[in-house]
N, C-alpha and C. Protein backbone atom coordinates (compact mmCIF):
# COMPACT_ATOMS: atom_id res chain seq x y z
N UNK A 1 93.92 177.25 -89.37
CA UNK A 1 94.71 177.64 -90.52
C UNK A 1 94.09 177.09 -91.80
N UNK A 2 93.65 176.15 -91.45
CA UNK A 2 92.79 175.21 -92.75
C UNK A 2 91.46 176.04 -93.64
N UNK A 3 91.19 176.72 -92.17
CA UNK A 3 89.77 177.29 -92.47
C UNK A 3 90.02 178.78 -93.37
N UNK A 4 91.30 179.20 -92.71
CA UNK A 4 91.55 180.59 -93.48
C UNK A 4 91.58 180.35 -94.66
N UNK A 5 92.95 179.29 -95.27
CA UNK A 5 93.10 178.40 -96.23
C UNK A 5 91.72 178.54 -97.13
N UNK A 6 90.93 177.92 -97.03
CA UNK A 6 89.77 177.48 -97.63
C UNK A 6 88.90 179.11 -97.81
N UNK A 7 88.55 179.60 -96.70
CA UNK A 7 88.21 180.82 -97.03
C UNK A 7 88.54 182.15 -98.02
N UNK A 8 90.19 181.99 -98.36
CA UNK A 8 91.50 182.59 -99.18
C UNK A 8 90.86 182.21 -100.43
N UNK A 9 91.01 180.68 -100.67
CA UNK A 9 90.62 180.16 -101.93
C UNK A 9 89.25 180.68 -101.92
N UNK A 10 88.60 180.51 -101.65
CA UNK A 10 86.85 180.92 -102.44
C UNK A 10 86.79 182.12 -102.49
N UNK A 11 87.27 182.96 -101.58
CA UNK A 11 87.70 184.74 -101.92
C UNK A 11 88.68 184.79 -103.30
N UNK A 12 89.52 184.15 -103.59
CA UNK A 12 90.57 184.40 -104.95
C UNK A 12 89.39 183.92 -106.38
N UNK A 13 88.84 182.81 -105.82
CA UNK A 13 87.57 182.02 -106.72
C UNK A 13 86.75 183.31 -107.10
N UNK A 14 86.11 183.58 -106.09
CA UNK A 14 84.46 184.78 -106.58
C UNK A 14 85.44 185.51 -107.30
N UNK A 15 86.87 186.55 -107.42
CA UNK A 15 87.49 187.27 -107.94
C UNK A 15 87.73 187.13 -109.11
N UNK A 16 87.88 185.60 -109.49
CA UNK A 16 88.66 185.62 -110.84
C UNK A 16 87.32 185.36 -111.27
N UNK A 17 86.31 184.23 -110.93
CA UNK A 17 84.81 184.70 -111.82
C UNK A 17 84.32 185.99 -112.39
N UNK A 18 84.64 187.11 -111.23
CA UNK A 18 84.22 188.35 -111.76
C UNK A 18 84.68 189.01 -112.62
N UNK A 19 85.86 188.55 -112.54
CA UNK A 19 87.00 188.95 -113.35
C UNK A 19 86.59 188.96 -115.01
N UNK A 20 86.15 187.46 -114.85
CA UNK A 20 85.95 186.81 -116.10
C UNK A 20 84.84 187.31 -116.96
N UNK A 21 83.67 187.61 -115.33
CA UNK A 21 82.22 187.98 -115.93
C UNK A 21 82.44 189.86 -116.69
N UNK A 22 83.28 190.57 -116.00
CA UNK A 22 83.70 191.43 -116.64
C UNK A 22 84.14 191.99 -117.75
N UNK A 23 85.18 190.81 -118.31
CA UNK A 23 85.65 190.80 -119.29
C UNK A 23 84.53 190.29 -120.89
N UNK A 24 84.31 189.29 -120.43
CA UNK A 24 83.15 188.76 -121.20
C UNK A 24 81.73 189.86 -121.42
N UNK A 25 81.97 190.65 -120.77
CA UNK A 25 80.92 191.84 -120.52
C UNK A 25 81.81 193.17 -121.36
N UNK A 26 83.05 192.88 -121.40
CA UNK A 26 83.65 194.30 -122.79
C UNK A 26 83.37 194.92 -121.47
N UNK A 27 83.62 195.21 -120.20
CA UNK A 27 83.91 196.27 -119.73
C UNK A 27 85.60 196.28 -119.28
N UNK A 28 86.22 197.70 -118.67
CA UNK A 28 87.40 197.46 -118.53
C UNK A 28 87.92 196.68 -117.46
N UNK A 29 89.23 196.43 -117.48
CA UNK A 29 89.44 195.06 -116.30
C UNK A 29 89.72 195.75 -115.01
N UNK A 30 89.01 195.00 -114.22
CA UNK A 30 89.23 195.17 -112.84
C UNK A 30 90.93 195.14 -111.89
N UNK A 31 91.16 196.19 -111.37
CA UNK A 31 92.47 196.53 -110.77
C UNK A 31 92.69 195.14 -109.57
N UNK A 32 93.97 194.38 -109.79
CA UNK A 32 94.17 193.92 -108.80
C UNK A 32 94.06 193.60 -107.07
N UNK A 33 94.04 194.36 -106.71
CA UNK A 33 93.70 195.01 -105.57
C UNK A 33 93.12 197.01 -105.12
N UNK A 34 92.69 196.90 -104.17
CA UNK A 34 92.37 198.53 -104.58
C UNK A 34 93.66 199.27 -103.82
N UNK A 35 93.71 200.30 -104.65
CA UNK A 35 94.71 201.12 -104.25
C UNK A 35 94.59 201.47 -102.38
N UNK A 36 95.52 201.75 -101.77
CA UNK A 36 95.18 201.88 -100.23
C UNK A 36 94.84 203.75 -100.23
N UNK A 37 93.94 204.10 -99.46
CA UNK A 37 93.44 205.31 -99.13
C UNK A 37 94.31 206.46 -99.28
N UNK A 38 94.00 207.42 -99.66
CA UNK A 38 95.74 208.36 -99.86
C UNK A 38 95.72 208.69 -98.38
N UNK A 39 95.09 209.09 -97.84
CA UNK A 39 95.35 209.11 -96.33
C UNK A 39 96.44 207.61 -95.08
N UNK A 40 96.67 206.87 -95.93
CA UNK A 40 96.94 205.50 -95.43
C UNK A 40 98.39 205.82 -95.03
N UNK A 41 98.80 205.59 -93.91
CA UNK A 41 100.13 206.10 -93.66
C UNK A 41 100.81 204.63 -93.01
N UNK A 42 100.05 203.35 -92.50
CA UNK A 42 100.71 202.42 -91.92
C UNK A 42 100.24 201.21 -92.82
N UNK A 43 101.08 200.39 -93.00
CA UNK A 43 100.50 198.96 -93.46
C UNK A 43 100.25 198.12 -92.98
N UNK A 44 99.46 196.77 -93.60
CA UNK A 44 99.01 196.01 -92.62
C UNK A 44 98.84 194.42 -93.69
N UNK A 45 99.01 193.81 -94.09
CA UNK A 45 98.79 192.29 -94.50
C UNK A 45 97.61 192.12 -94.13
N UNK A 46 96.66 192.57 -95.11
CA UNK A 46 95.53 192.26 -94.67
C UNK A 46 94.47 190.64 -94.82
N UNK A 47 95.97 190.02 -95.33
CA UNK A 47 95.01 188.38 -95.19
C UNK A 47 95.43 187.95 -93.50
N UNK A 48 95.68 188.93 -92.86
CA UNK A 48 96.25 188.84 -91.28
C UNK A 48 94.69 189.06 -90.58
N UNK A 49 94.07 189.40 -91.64
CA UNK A 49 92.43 189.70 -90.87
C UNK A 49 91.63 189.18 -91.52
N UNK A 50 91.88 187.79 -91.88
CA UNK A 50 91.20 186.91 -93.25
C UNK A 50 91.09 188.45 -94.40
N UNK A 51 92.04 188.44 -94.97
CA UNK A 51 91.79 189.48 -96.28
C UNK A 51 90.77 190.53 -96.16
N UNK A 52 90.34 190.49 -94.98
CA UNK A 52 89.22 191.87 -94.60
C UNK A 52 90.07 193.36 -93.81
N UNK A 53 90.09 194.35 -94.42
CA UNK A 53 89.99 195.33 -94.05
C UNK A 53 90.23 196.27 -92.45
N UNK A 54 90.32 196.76 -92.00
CA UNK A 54 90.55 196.97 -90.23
C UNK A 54 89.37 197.43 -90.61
N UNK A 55 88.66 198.88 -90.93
CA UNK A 55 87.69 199.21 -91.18
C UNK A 55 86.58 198.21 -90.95
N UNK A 56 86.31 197.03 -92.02
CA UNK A 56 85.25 196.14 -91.37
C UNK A 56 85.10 195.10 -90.57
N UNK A 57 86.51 195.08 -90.24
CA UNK A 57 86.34 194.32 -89.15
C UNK A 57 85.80 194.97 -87.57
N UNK A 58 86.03 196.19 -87.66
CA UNK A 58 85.33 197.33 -86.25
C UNK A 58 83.96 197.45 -86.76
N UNK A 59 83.32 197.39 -87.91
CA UNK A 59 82.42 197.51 -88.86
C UNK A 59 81.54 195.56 -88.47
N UNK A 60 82.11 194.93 -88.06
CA UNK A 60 81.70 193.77 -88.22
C UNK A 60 81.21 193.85 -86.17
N UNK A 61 82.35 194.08 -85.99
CA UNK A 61 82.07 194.26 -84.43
C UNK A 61 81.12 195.46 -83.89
N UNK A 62 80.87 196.24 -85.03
CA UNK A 62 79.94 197.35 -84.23
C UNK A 62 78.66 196.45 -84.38
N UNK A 63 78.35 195.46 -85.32
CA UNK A 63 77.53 195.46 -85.30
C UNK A 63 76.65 194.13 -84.35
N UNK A 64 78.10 193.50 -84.06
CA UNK A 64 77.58 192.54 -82.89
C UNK A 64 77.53 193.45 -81.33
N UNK A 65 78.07 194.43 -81.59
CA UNK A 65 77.49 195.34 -79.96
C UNK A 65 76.06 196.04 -80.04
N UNK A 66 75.62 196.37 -81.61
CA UNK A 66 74.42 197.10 -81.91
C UNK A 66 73.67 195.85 -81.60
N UNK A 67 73.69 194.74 -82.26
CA UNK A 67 72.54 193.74 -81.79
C UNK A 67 72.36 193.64 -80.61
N UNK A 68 73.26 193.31 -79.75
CA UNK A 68 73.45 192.84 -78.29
C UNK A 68 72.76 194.22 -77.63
N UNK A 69 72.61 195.81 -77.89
CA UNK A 69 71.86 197.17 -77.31
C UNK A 69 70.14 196.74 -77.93
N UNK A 70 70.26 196.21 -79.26
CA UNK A 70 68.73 195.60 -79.54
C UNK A 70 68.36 195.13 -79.01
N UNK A 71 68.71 193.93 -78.23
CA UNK A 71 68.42 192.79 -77.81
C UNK A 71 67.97 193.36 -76.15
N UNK A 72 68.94 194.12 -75.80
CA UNK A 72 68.33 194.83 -74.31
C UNK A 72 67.51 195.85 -74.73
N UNK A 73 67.44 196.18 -75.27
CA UNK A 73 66.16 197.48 -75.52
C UNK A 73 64.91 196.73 -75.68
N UNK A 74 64.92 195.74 -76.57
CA UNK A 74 63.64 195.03 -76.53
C UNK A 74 63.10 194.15 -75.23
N UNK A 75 64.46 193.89 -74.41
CA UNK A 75 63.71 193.30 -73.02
C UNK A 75 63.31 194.01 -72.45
N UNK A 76 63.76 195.13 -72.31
CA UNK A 76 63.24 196.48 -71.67
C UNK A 76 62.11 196.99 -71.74
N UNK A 77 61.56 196.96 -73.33
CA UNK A 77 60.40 196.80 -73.75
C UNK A 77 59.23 195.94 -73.56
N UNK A 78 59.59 194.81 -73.27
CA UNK A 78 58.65 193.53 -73.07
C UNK A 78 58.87 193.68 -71.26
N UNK A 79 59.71 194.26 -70.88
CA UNK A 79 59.27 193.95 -69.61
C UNK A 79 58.77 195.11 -68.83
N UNK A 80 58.67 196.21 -69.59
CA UNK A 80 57.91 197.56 -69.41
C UNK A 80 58.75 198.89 -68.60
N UNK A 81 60.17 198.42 -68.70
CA UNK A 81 61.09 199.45 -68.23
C UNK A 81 60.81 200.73 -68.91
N UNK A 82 60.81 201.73 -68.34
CA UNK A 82 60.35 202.88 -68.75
C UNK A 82 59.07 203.38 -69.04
N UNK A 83 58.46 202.12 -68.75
CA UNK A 83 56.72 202.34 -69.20
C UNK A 83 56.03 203.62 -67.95
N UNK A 84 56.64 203.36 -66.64
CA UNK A 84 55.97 204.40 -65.93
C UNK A 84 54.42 204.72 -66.12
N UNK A 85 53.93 203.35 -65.59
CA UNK A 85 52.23 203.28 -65.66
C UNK A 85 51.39 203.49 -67.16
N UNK A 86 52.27 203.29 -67.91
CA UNK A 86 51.81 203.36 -69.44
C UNK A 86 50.90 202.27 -69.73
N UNK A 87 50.80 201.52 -70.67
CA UNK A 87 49.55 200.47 -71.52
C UNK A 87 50.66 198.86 -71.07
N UNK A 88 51.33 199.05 -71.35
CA UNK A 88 52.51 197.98 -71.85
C UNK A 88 52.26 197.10 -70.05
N UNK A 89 52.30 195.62 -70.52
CA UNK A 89 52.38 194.90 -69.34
C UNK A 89 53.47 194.60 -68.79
N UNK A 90 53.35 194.54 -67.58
CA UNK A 90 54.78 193.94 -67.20
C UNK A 90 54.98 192.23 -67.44
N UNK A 91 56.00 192.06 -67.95
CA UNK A 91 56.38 191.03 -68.46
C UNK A 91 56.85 189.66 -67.42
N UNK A 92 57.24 190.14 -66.11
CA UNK A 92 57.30 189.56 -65.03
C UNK A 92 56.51 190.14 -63.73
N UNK A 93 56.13 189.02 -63.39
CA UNK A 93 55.24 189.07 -61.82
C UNK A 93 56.63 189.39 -60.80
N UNK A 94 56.09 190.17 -59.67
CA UNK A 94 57.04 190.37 -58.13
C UNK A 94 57.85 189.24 -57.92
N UNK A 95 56.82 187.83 -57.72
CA UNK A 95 57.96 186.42 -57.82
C UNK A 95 58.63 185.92 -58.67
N UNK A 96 58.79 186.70 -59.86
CA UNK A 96 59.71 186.79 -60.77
C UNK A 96 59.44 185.40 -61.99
N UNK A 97 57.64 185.11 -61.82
CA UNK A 97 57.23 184.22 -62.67
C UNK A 97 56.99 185.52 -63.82
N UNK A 98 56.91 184.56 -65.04
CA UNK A 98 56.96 185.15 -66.52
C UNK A 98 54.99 184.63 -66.90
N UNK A 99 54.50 186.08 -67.64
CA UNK A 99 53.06 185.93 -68.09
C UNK A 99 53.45 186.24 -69.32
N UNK A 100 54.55 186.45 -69.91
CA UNK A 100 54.73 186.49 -70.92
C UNK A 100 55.73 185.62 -72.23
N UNK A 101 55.02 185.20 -73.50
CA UNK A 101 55.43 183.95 -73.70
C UNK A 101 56.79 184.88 -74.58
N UNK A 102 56.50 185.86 -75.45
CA UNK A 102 57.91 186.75 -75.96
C UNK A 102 59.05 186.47 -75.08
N UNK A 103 58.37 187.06 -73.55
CA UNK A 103 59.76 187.27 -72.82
C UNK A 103 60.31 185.95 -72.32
N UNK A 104 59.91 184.78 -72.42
CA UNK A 104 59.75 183.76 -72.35
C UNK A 104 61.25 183.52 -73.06
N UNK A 105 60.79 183.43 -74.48
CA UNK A 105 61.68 182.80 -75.70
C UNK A 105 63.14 183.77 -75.97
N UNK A 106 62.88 185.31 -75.42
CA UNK A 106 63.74 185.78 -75.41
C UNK A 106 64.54 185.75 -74.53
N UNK A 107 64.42 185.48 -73.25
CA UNK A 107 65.65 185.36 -72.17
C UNK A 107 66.52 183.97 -72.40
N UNK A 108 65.32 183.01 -72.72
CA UNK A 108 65.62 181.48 -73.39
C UNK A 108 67.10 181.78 -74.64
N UNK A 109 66.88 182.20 -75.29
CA UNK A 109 67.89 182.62 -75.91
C UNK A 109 69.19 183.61 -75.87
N UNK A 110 68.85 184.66 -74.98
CA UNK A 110 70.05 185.40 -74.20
C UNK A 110 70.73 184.61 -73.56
N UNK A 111 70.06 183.04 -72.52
CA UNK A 111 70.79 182.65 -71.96
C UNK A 111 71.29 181.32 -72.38
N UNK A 112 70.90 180.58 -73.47
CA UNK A 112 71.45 179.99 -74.21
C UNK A 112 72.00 179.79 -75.46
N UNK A 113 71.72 180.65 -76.63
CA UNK A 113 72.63 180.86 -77.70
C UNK A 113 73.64 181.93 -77.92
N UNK A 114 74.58 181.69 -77.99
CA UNK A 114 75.34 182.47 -78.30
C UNK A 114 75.53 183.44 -79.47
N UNK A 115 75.76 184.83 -78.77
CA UNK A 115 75.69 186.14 -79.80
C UNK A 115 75.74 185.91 -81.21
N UNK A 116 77.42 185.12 -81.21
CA UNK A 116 77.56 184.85 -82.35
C UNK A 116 78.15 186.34 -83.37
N UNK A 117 77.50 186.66 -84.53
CA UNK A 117 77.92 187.52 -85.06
C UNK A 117 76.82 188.78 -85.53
N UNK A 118 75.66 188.31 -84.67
CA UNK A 118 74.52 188.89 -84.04
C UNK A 118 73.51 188.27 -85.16
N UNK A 119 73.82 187.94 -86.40
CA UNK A 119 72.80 187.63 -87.18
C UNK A 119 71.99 186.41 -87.09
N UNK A 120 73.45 185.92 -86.93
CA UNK A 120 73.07 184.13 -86.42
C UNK A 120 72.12 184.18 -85.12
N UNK A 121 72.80 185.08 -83.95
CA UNK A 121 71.60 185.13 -82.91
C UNK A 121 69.90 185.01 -83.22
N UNK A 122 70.00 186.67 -84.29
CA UNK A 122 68.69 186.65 -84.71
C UNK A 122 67.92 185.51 -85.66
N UNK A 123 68.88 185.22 -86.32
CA UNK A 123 68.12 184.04 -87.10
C UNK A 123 67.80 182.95 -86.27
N UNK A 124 68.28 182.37 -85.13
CA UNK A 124 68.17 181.58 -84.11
C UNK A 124 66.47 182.11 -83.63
N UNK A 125 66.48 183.07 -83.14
CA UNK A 125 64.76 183.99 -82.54
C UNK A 125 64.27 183.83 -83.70
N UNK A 126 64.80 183.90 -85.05
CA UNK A 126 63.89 184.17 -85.59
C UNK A 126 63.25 182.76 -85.91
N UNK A 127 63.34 181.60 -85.55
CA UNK A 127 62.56 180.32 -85.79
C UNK A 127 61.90 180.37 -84.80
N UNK A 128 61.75 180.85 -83.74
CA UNK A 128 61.16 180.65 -82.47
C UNK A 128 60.21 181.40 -82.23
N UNK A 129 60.34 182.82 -82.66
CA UNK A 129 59.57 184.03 -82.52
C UNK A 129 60.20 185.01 -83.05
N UNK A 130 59.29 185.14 -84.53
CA UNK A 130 59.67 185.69 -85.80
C UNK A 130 59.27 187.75 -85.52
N UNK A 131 58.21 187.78 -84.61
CA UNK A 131 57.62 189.03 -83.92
C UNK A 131 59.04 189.85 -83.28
N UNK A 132 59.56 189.13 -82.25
CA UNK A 132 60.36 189.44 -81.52
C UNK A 132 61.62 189.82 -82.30
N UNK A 133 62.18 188.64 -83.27
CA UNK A 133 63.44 188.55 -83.59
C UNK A 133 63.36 190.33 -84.96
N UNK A 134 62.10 190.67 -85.44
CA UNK A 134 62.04 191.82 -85.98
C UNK A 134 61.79 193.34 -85.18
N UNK A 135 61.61 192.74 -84.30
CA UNK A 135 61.70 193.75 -83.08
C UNK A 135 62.99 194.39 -82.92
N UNK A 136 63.79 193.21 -82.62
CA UNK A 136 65.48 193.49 -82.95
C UNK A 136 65.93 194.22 -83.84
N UNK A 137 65.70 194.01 -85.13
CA UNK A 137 66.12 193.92 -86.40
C UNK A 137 65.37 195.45 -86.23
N UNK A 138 64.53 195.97 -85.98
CA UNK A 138 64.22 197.56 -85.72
C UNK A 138 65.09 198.06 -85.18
N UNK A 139 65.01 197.80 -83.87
CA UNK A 139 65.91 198.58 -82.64
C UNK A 139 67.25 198.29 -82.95
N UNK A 140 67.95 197.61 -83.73
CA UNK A 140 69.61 197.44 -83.76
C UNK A 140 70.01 198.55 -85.72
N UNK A 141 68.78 198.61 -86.39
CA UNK A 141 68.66 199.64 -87.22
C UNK A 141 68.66 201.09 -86.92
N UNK A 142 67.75 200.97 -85.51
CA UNK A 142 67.56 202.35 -85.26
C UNK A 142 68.56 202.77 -84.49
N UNK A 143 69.47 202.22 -83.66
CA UNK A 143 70.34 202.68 -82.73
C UNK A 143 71.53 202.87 -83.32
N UNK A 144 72.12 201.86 -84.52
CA UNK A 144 72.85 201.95 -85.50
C UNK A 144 72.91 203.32 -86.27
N UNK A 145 71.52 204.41 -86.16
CA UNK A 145 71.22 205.05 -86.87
C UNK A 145 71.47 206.21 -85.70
N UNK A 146 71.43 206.06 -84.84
CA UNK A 146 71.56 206.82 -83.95
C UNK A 146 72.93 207.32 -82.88
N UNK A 147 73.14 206.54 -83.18
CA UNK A 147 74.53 206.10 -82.71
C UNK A 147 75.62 207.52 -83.26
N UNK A 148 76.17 208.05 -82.05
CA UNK A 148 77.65 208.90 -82.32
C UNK A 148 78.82 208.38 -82.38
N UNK A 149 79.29 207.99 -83.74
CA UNK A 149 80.80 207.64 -84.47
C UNK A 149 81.60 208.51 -83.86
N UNK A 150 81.55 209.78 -83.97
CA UNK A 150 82.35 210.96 -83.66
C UNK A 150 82.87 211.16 -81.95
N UNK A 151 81.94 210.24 -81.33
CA UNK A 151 82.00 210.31 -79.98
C UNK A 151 82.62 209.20 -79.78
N UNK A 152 82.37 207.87 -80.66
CA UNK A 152 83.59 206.97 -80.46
C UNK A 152 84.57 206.97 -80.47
N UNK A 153 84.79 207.92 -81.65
CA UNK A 153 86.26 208.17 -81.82
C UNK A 153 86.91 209.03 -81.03
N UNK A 154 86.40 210.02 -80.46
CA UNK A 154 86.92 210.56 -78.94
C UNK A 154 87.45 209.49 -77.77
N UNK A 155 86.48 208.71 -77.85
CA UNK A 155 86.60 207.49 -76.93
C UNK A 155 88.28 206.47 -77.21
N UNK A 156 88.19 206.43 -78.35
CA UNK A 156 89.16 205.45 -78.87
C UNK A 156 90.18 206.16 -78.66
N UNK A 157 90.22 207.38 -78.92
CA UNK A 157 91.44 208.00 -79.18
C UNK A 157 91.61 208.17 -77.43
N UNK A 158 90.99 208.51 -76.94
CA UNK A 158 91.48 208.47 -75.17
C UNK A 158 91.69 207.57 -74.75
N UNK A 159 91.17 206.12 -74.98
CA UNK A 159 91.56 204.90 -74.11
C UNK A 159 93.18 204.30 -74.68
N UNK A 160 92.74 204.68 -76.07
CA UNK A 160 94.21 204.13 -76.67
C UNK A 160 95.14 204.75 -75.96
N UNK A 161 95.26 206.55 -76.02
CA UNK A 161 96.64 207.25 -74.90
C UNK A 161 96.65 207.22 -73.85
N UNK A 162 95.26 206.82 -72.90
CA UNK A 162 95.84 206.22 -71.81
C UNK A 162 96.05 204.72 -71.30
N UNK A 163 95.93 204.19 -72.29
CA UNK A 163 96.60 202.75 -72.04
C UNK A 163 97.95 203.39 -72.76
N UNK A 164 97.95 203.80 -73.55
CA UNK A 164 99.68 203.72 -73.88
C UNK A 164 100.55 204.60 -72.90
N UNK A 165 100.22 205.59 -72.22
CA UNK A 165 100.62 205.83 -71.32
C UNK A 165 100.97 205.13 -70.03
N UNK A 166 99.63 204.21 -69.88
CA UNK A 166 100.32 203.37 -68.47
C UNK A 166 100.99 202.68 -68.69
N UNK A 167 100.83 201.65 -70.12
CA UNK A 167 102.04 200.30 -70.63
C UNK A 167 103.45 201.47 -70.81
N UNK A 168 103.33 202.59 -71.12
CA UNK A 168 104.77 202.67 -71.08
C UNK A 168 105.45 203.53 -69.39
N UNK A 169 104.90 203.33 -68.70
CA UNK A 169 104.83 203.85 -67.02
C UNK A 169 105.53 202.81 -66.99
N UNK A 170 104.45 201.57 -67.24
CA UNK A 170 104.81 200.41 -66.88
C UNK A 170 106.16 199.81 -67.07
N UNK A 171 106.64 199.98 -68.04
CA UNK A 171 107.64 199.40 -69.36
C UNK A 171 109.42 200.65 -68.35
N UNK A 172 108.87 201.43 -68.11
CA UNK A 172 110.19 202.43 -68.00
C UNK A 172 110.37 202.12 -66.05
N UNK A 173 109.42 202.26 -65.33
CA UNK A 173 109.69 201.46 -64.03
C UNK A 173 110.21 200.10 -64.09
N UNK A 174 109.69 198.90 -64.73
CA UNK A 174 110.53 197.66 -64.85
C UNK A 174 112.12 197.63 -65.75
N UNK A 175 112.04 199.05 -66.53
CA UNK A 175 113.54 199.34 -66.63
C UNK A 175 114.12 199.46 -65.65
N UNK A 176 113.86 200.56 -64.93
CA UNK A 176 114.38 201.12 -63.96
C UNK A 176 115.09 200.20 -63.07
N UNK A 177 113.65 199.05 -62.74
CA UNK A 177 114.09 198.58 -61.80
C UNK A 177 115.45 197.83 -61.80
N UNK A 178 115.43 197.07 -63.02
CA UNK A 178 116.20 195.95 -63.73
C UNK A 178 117.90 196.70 -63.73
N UNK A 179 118.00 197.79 -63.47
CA UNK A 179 119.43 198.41 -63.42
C UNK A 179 119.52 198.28 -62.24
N UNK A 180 119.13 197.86 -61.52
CA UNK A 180 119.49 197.51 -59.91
C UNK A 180 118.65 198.89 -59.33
N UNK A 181 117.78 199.52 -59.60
CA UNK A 181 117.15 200.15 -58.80
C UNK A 181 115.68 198.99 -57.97
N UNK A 182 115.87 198.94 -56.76
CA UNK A 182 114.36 198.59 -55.78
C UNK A 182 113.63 198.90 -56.53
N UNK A 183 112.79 199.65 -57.28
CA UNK A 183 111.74 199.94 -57.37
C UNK A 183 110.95 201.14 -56.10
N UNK A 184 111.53 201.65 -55.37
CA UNK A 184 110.78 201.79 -54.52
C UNK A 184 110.33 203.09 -54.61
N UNK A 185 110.34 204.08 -53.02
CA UNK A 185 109.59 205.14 -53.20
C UNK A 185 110.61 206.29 -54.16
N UNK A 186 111.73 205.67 -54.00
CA UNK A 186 113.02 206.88 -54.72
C UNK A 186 113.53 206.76 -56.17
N UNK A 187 112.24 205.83 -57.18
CA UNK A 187 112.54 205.61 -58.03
C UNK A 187 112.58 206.95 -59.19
N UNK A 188 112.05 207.29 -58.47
CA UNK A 188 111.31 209.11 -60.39
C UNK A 188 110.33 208.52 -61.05
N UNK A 189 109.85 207.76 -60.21
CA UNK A 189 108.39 207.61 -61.31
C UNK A 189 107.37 208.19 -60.71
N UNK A 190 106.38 208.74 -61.09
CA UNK A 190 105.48 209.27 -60.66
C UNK A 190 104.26 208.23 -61.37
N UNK A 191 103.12 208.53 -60.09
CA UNK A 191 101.86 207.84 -60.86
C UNK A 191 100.65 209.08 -61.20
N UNK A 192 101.12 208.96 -62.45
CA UNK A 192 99.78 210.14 -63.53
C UNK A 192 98.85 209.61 -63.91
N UNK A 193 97.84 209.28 -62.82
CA UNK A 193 96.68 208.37 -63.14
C UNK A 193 95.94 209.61 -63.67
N UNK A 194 95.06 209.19 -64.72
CA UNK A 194 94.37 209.89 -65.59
C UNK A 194 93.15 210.08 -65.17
């Protein structure tokens, strides 16, 4: 709570500086907060998400799953998956010794630093092996770039109705039951597994 605290304040701080630098600049004053989207139909307290947005906070998390698809694409790479007799060495011997010092520093770090918020990961590689850790920094650009939003949102929108479908399966059988019905085979519930 301390930390939000502290974080609140230096977010209200940079604001009223700008505020200031604005004004002192003769341009017009900056709106309190921004108006919410005309599309915006639910509310939300958004210092409930340290004063960030839902938007970037899925925006913050896409991008610790894009690093973490970098991060396997490039082992994949160093260890010649997909190479199919191409140039590229294999990165591990049959006895599963390493000839390679990349793949070395990179598993070293998959299996000891933590993701983090993917940047920190990379900045971590990147003291160790500055080659590699831009390797990343490609492949989590390019997949980012590649990547179907539109197909997520298919996704989201199906897992969300069928989880809300089973929590409320769920929710109307433990009614049921709770009126003195068993639960059993003669309840009227049916299971509409999806």
């Amino acid at each position: 709570l301390a930390g939000d605290l502290a974080a609140t304040l230096r977010a209200d701080a940079f604001v009223l500086r700008a505020r200031a630098r604005w004004r002192r600049a003769g341009l017009p004053r900056l709106p309190c907060r921004s108006p919410p989207p005309p599309a915006a139909k639910l509310f939300y307290d958004a210092n409930a998400l340290g004063g960030d947005s839902a938007e970037l906070k899925g925006a913050q998390q896409l991008k610790r799953l894009f690093t973490y698809v970098a991060i396997r694409v490039v082992q994949g790479h160093i260890e010649g998956i997909g190479n199919d007799g191409g140039f590229a060495p294999q990165a591990t011997g049959w006895d599963g010794s390493s000839n390679c010092p990349d793949y070395d520093v990179l598993r070293w770090h998959m299996e000891n630093v933590p993701l983090g918020d993917g940047d920190e990961w990379i900045s971590a590689l990147m003291k160790e092996n500055p080659t590699v850790a831009l390797r990343i920094l490609e492949a989590r650009k390019a997949y980012a770039a590649e990547f179907d939003y539109r197909a997520m949102r298919e996704c989201v929108d199906e897992v969300i109705g069928e989880g809300n479908v089973r929590l409320m399966q769920e929710h109307m059988a433990a009614s049921l039951r709770g009126r003195g019905n068993d639960g059993g085979e003669d309840d009227g519930i049916e299971d509409r597994s999806f």
